[in-house]
N, C-alpha and C. Protein backbone atom coordinates (compact mmCIF):
# COMPACT_ATOMS: atom_id res chain seq x y z
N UNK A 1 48.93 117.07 -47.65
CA UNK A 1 48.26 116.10 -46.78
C UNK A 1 47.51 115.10 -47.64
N UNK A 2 47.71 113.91 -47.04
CA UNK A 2 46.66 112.61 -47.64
C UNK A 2 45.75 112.12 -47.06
N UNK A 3 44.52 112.05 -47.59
CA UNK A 3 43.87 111.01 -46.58
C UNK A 3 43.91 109.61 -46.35
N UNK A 4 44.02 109.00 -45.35
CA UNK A 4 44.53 107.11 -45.32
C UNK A 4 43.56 106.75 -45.75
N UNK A 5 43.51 105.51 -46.26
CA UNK A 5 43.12 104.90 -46.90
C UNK A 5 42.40 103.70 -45.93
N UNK A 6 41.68 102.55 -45.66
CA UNK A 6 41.42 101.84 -45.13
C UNK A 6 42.42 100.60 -44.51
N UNK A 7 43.03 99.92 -45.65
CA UNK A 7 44.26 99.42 -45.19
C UNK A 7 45.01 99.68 -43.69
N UNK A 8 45.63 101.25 -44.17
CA UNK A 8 46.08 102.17 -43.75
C UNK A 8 45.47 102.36 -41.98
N UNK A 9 44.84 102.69 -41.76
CA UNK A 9 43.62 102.55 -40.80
C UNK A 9 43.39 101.38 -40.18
N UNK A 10 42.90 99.90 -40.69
CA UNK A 10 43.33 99.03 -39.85
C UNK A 10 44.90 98.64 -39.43
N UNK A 11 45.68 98.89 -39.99
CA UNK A 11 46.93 98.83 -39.78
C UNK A 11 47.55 99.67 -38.58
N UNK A 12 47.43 100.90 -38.57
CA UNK A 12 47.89 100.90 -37.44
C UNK A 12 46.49 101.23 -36.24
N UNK A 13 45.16 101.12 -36.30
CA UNK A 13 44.48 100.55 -35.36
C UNK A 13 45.18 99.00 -34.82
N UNK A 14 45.52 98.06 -35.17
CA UNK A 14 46.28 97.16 -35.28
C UNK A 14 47.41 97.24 -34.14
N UNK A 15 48.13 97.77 -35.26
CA UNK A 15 49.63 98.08 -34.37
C UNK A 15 49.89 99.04 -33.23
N UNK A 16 49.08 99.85 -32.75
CA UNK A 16 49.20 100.67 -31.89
C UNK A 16 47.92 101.61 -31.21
N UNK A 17 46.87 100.93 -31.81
CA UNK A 17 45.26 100.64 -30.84
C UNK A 17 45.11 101.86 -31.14
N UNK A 18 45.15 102.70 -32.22
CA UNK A 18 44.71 103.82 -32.85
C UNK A 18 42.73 104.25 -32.63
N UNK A 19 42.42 103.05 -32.52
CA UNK A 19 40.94 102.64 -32.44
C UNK A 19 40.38 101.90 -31.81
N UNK A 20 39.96 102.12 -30.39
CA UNK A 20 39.51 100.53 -29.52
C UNK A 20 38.23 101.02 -29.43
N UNK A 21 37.55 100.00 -29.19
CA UNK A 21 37.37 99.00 -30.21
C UNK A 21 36.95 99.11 -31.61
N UNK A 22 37.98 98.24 -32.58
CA UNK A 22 37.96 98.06 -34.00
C UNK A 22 36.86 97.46 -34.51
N UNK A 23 36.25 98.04 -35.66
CA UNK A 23 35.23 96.93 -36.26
C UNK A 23 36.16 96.78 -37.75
N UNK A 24 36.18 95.94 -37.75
CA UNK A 24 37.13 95.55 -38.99
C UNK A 24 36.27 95.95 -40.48
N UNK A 25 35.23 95.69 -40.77
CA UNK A 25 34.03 96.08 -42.08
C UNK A 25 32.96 97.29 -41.22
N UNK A 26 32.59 97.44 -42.43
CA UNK A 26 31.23 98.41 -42.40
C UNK A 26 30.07 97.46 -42.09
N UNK A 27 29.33 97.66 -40.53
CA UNK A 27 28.28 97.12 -40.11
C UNK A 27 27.23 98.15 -40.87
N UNK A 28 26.25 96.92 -41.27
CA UNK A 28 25.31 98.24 -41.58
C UNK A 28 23.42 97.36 -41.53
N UNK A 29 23.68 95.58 -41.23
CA UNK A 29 22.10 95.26 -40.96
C UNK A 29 21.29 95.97 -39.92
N UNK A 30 20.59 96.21 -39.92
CA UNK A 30 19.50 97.08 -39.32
C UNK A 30 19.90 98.24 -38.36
N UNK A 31 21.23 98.54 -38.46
CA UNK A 31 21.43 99.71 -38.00
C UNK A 31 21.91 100.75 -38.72
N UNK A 32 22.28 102.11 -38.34
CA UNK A 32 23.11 102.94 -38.93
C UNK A 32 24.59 103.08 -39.24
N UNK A 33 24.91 102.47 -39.94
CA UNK A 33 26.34 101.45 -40.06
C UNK A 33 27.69 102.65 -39.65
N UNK A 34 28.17 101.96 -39.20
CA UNK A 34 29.55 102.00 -38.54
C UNK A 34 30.58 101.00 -38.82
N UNK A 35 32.23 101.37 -38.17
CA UNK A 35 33.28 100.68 -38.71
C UNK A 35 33.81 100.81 -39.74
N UNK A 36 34.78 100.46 -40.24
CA UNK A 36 35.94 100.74 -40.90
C UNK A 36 35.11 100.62 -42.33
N UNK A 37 35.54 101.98 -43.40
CA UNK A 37 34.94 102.67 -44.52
C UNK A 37 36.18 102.55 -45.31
N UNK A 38 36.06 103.20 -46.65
CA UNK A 38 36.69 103.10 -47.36
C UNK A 38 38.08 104.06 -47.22
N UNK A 39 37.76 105.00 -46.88
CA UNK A 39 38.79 105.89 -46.62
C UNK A 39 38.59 106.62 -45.35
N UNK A 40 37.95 106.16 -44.20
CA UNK A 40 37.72 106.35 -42.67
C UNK A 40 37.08 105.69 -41.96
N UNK A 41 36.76 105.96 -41.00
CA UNK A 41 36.30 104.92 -39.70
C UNK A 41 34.78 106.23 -39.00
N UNK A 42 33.64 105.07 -39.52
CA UNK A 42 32.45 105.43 -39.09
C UNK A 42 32.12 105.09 -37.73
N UNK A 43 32.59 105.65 -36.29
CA UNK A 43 32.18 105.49 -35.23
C UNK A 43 30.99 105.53 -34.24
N UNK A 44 31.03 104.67 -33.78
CA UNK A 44 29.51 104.66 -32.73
C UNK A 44 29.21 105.45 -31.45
N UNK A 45 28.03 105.91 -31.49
CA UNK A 45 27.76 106.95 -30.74
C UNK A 45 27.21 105.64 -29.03
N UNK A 46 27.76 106.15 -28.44
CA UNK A 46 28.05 105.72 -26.88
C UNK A 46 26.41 105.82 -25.80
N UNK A 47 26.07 105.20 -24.97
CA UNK A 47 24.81 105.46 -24.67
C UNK A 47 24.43 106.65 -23.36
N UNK A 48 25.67 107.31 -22.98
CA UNK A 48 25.63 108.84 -22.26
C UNK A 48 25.34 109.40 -23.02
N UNK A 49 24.34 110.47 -22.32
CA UNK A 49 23.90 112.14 -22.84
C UNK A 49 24.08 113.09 -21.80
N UNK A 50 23.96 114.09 -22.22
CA UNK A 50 23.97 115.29 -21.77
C UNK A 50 22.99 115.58 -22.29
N UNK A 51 21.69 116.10 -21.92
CA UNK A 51 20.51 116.79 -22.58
C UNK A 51 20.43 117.84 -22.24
N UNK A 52 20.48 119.07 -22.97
CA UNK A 52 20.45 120.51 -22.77
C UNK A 52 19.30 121.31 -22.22
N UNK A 53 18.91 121.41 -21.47
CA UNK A 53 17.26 121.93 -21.36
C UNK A 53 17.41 123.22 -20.55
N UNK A 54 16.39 124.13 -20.98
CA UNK A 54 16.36 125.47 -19.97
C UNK A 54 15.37 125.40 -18.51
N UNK A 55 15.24 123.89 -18.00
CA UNK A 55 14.11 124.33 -16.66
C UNK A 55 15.29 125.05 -15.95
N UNK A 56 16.37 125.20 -15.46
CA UNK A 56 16.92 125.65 -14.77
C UNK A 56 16.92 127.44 -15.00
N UNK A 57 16.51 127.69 -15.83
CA UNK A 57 16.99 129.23 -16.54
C UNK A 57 18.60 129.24 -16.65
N UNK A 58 19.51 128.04 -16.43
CA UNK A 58 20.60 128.44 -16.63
C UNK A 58 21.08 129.15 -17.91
N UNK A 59 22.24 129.86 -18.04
CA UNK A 59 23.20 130.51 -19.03
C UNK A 59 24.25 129.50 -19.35
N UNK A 60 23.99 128.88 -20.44
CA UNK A 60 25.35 128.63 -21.22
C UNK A 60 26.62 129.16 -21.20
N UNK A 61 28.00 129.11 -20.31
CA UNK A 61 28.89 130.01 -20.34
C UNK A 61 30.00 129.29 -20.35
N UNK A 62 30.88 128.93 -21.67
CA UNK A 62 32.11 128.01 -21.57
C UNK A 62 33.10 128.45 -20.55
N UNK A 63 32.83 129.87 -19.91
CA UNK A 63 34.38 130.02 -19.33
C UNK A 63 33.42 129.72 -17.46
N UNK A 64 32.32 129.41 -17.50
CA UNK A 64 31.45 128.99 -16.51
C UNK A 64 30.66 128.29 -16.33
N UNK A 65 31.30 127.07 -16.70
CA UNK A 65 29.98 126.00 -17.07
C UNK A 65 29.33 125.32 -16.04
N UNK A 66 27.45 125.66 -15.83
CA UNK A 66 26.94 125.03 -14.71
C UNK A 66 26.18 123.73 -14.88
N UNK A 67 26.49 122.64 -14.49
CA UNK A 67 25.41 121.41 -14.66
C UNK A 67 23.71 121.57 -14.57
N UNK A 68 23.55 122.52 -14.72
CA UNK A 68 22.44 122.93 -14.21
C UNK A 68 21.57 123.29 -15.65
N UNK A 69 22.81 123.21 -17.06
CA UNK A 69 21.93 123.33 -18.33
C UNK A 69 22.00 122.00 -18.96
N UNK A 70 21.70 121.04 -18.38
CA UNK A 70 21.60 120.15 -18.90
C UNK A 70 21.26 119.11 -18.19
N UNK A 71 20.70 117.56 -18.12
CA UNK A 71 20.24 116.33 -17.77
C UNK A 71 20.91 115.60 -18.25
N UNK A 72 21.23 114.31 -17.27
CA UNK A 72 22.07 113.35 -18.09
C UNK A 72 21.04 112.03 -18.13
N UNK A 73 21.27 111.47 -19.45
CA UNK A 73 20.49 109.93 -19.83
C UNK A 73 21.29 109.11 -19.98
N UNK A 74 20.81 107.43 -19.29
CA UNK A 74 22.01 106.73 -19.78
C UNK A 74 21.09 105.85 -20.46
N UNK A 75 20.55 105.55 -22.27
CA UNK A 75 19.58 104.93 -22.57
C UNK A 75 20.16 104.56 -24.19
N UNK A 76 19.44 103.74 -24.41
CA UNK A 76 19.71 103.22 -25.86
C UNK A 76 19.28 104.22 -26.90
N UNK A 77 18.07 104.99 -26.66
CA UNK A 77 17.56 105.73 -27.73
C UNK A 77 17.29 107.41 -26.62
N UNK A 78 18.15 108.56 -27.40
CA UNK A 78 17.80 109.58 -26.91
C UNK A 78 17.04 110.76 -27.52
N UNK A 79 16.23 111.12 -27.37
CA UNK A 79 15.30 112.11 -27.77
C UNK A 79 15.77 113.27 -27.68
N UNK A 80 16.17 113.95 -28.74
CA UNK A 80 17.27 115.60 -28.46
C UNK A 80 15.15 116.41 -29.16
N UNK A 81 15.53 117.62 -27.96
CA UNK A 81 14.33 118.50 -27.96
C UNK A 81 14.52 119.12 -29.34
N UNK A 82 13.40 119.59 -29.76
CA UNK A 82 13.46 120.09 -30.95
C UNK A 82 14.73 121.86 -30.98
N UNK A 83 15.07 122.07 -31.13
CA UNK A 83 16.14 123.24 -31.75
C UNK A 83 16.95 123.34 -30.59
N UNK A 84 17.43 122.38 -30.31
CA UNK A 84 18.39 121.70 -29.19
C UNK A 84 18.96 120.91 -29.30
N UNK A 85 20.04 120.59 -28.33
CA UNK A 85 21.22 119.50 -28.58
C UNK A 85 21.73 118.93 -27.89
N UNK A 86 22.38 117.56 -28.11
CA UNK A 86 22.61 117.12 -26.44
C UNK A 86 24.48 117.01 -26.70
N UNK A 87 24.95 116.46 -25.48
CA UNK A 87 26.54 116.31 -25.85
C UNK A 87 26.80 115.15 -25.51
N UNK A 88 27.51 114.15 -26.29
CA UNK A 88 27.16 112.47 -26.37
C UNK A 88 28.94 112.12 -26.54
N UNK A 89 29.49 110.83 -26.53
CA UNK A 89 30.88 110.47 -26.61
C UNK A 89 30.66 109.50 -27.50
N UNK A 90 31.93 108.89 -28.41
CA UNK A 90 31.71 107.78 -28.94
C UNK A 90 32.51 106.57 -28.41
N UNK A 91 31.68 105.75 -28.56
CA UNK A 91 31.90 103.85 -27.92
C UNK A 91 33.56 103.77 -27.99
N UNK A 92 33.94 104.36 -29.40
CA UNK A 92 35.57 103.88 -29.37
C UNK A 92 36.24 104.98 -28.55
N UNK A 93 37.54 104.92 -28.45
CA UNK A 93 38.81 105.54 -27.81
C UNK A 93 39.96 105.31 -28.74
N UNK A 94 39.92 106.79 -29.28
CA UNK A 94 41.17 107.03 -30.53
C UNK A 94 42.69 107.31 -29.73
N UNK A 95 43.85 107.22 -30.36
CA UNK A 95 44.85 107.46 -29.92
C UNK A 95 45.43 108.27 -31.50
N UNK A 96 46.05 109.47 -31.64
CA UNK A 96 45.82 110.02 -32.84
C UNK A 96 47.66 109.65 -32.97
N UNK A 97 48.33 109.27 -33.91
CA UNK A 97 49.46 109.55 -34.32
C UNK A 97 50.08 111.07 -34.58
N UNK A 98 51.32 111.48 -34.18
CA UNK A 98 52.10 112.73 -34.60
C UNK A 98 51.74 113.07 -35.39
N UNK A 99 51.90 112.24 -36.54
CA UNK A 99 52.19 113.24 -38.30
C UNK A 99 50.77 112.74 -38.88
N UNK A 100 49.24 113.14 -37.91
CA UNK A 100 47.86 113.02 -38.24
C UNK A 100 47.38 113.48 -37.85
N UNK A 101 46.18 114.30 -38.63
CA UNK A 101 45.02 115.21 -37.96
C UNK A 101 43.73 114.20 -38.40
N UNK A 102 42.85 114.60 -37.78
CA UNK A 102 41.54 113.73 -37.72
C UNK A 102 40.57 114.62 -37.95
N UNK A 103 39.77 114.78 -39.26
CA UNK A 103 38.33 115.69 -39.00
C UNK A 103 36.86 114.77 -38.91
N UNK A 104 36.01 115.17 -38.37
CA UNK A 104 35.13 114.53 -38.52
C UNK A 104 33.97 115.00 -39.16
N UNK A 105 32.93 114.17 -39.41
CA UNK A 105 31.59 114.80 -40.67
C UNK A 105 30.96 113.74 -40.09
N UNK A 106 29.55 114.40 -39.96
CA UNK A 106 28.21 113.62 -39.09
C UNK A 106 27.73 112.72 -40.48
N UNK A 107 26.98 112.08 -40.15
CA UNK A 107 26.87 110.16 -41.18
C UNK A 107 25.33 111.43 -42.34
N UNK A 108 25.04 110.80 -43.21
CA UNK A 108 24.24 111.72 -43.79
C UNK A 108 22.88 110.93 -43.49
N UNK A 109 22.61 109.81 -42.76
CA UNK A 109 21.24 109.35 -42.43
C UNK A 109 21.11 110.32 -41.47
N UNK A 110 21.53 110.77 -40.67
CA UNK A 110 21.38 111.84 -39.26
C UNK A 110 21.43 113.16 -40.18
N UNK A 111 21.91 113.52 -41.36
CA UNK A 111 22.27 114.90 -41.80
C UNK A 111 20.70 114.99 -42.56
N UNK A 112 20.64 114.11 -43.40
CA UNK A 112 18.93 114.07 -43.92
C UNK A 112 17.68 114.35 -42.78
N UNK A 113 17.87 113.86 -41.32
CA UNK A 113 17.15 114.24 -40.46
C UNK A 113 16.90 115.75 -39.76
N UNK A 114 17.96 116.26 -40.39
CA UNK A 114 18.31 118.18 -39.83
C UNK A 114 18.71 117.63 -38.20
N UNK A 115 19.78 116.25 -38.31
CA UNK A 115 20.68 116.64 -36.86
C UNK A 115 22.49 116.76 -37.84
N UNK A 116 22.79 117.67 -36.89
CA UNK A 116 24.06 117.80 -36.82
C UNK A 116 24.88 117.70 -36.64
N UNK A 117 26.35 116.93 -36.37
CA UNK A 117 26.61 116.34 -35.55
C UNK A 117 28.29 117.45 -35.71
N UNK A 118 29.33 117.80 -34.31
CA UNK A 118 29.91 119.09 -34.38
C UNK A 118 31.35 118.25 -33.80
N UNK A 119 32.51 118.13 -34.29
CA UNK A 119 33.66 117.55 -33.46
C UNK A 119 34.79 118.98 -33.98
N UNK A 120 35.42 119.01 -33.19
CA UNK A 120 36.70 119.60 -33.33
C UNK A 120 37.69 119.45 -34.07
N UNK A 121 38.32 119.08 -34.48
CA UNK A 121 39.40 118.17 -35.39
C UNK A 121 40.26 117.57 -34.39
N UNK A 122 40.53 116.74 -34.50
CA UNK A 122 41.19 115.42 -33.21
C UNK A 122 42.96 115.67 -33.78
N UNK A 123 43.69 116.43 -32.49
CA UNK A 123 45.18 116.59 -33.40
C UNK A 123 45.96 115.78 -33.09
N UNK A 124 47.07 116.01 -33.62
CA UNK A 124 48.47 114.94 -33.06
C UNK A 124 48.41 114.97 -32.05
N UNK A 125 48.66 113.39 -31.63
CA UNK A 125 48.80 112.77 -30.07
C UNK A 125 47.82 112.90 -29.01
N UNK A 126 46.29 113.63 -29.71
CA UNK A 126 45.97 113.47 -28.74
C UNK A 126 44.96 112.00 -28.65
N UNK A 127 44.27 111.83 -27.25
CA UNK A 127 43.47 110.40 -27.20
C UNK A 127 42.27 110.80 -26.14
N UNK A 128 41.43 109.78 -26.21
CA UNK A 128 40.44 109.78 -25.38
C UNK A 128 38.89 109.73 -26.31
N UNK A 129 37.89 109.18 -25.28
CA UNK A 129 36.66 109.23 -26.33
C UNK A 129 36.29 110.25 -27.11
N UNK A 130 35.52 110.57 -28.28
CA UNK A 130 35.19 111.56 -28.26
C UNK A 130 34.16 112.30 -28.24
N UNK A 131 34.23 113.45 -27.73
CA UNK A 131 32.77 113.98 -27.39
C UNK A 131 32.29 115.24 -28.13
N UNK A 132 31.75 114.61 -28.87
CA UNK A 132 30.25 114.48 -29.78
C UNK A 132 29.38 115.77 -29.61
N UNK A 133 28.85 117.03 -30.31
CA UNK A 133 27.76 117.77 -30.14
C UNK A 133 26.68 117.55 -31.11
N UNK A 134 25.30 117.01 -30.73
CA UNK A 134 24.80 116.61 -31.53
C UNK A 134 23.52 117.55 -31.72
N UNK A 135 23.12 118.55 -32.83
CA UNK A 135 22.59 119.61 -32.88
C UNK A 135 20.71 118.87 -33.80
N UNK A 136 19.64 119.14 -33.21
CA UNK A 136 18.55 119.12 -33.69
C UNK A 136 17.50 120.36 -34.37
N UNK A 137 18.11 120.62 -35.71
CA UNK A 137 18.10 122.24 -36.18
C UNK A 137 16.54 122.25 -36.30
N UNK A 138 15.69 120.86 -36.07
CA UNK A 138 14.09 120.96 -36.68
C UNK A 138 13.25 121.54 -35.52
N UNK A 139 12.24 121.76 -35.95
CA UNK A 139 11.29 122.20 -34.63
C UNK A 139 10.55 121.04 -34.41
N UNK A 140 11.16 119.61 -34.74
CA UNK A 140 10.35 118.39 -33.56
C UNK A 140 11.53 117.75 -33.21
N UNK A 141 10.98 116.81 -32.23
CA UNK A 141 11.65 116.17 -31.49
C UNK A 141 12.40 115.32 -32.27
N UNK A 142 13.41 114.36 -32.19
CA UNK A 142 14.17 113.79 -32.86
C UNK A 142 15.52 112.84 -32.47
N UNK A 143 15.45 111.30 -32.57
CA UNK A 143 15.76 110.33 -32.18
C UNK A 143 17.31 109.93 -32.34
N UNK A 144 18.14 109.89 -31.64
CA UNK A 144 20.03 109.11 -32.17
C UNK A 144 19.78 108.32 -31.17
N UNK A 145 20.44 106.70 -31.88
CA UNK A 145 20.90 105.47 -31.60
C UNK A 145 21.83 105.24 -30.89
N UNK A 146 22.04 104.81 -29.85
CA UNK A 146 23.26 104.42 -29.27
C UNK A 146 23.99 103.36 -29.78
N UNK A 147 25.32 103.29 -29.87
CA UNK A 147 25.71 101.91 -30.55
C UNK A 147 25.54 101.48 -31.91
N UNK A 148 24.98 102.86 -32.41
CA UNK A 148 25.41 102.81 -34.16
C UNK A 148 26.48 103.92 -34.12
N UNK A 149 26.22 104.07 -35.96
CA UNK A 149 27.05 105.10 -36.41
C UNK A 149 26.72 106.62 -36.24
N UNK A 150 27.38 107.30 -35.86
CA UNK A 150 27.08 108.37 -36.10
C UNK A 150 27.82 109.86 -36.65
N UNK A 151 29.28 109.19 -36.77
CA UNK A 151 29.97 110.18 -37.58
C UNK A 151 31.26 109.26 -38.02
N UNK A 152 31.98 110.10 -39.38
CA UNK A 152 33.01 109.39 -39.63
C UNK A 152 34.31 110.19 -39.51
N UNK A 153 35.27 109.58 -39.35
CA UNK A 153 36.64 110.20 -39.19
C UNK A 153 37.14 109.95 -40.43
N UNK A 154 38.20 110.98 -40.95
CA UNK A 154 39.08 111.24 -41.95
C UNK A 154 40.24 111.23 -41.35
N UNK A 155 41.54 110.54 -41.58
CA UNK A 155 42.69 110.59 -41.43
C UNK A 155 43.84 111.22 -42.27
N UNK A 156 43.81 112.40 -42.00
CA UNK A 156 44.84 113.14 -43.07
C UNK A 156 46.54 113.16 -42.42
N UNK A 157 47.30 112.58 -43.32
CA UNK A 157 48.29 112.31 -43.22
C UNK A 157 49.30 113.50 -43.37
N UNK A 158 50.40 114.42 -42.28
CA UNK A 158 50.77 115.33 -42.79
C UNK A 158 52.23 115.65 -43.66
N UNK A 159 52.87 115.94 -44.46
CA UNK A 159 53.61 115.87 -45.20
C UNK A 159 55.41 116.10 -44.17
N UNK A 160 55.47 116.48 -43.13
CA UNK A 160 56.21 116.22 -41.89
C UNK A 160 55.34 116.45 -40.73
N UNK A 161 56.72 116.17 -39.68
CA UNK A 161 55.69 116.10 -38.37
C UNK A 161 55.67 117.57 -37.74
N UNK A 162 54.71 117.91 -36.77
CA UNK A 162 54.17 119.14 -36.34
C UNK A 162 55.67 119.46 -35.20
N UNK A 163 56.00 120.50 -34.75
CA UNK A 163 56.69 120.71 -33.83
C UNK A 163 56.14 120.41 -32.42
N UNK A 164 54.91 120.61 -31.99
CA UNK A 164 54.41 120.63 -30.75
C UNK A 164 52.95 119.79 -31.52
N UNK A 165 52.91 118.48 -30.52
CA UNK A 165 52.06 118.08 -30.61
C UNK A 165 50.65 118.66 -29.40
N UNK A 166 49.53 117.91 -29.74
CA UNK A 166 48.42 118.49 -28.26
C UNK A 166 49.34 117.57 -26.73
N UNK A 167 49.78 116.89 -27.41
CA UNK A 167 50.56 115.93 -25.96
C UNK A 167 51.58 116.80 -25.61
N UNK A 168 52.56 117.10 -26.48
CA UNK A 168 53.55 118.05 -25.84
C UNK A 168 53.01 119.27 -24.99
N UNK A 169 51.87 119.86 -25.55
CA UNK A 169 51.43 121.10 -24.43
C UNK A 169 50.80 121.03 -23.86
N UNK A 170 49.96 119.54 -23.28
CA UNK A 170 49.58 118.71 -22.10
C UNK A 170 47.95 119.58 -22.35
N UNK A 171 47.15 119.31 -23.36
CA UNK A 171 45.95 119.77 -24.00
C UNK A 171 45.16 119.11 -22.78
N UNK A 172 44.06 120.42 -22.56
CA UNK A 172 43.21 119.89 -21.46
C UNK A 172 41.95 119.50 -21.45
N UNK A 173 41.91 118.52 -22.85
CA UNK A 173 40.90 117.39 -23.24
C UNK A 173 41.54 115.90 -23.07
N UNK A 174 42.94 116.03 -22.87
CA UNK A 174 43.76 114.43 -23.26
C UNK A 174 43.42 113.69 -22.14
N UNK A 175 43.52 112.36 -22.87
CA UNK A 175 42.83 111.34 -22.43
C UNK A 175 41.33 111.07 -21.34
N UNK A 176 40.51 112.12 -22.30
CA UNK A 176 39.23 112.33 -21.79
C UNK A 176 38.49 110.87 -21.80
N UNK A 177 37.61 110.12 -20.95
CA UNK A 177 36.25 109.54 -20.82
C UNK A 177 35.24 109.97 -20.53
N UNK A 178 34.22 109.51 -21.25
CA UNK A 178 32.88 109.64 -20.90
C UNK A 178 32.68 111.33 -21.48
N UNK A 179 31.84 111.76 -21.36
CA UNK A 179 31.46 112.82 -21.89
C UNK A 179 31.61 113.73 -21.27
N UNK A 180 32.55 114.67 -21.84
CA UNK A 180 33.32 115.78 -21.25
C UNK A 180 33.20 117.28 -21.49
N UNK A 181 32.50 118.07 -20.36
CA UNK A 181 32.38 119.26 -20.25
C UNK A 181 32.85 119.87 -20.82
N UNK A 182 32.76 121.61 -21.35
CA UNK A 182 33.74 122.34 -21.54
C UNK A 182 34.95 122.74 -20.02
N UNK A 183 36.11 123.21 -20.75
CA UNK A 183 37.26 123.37 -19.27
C UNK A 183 37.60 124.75 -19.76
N UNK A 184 37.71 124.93 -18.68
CA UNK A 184 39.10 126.64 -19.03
C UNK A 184 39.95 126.18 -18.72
N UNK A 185 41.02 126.24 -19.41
CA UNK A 185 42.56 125.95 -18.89
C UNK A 185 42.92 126.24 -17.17
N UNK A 186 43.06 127.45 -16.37
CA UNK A 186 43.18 127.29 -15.20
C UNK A 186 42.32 126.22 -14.09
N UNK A 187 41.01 126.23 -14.52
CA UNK A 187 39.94 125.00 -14.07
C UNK A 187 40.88 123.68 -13.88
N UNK A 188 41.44 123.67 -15.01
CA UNK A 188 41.56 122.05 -15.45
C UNK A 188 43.22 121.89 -14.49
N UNK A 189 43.91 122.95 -14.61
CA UNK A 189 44.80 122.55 -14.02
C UNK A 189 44.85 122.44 -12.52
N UNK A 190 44.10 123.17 -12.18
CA UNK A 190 44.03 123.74 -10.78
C UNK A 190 43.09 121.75 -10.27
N UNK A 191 42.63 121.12 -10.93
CA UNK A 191 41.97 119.66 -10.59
C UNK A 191 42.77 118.85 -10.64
N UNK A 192 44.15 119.08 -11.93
CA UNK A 192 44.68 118.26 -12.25
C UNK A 192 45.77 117.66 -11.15
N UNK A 193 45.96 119.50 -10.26
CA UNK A 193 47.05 119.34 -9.36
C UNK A 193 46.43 118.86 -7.61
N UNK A 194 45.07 119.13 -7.58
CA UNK A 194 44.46 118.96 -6.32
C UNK A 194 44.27 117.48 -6.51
């Protein structure tokens, strides 16, 4: 595997909207810079949250997930509670190529702060925003930007293509918006078909 290169990256953001919306350079005056890097694409964190909080006494349970552990903000600047985390999307919408995996790594101005930032690895074919876990390991409160940077993508190129892409087995994150819950597979289908 290789990682692309920048070129590489606007090119087929370009040709086949790999990245909407593109920032062609690295923004970086008075914000936490984002856009196209040397060897990946530093994306902007979106102005939805999910804020995690226990007034509810809810239980965290991926195979039962209740709205009830969390608050949603729609604001420029969000305040994640101290040894808490919220779940956030980013501004762009990737479309991943076959023969590419995508990892991501949180920006190190947010990593110097003790936040964390948690993605999955983004596989072949799949698309949609992405959604973001953004972890506050300190015991104070602690601030992310909407509409900066907040993590970067790596494009590793694979040496052939995969047999089954996430599109071929109809993955039940594809073509997610906005900031997206955990699913159990029967959940998701059982919505997909109602």
């Amino acid at each position: 595997m290789s990682v692309m290169p920048d070129h590489w990256i606007r090119n087929m953001s370009a040709a086949s909207g790999m990245i909407e919306p593109f920032e062609e350079k690295l923004q970086r005056q008075g914000v936490i810079s984002y856009g196209l890097s040397s060897y990946g694409y530093d994306a902007r964190l979106a102005d939805e949250f999910k804020v995690f909080t226990n007034i509810e006494s809810a239980i965290v349970d991926p195979k039962n997930f209740s709205d009830a552990s969390f608050v949603n903000r729609k604001t420029d600047v969000c305040v994640i509670p101290p040894n808490s985390f919220v779940l956030a999307r980013t501004v762009e919408y990737f479309k991943i190529p076959r023969d590419i995996l995508v990892i991501c790594l949180g920006k190190s101005t947010y990593a110097r702060c003790g936040l964390i930032v948690n993605v999955t690895p983004l596989e072949p074919e799949w698309e949609g925003h992405v959604t973001l876990e953004i972890s506050n390991t300190t015991p104070l409160p602690a601030k992310v930007y909407a509409n900066e940077g907040v993590c970067q993508f790596l494009f590793l190129k694979a040496d052939s293509l995969c047999e089954t892409s996430y599109a071929d087995r109809g993955g039940k994150y594809m073509g997610q918006t906005g900031v997206t819950l955990p699913r159990m597979e029967a959940d998701y289908k059982d919505k997909k078909a109602g």
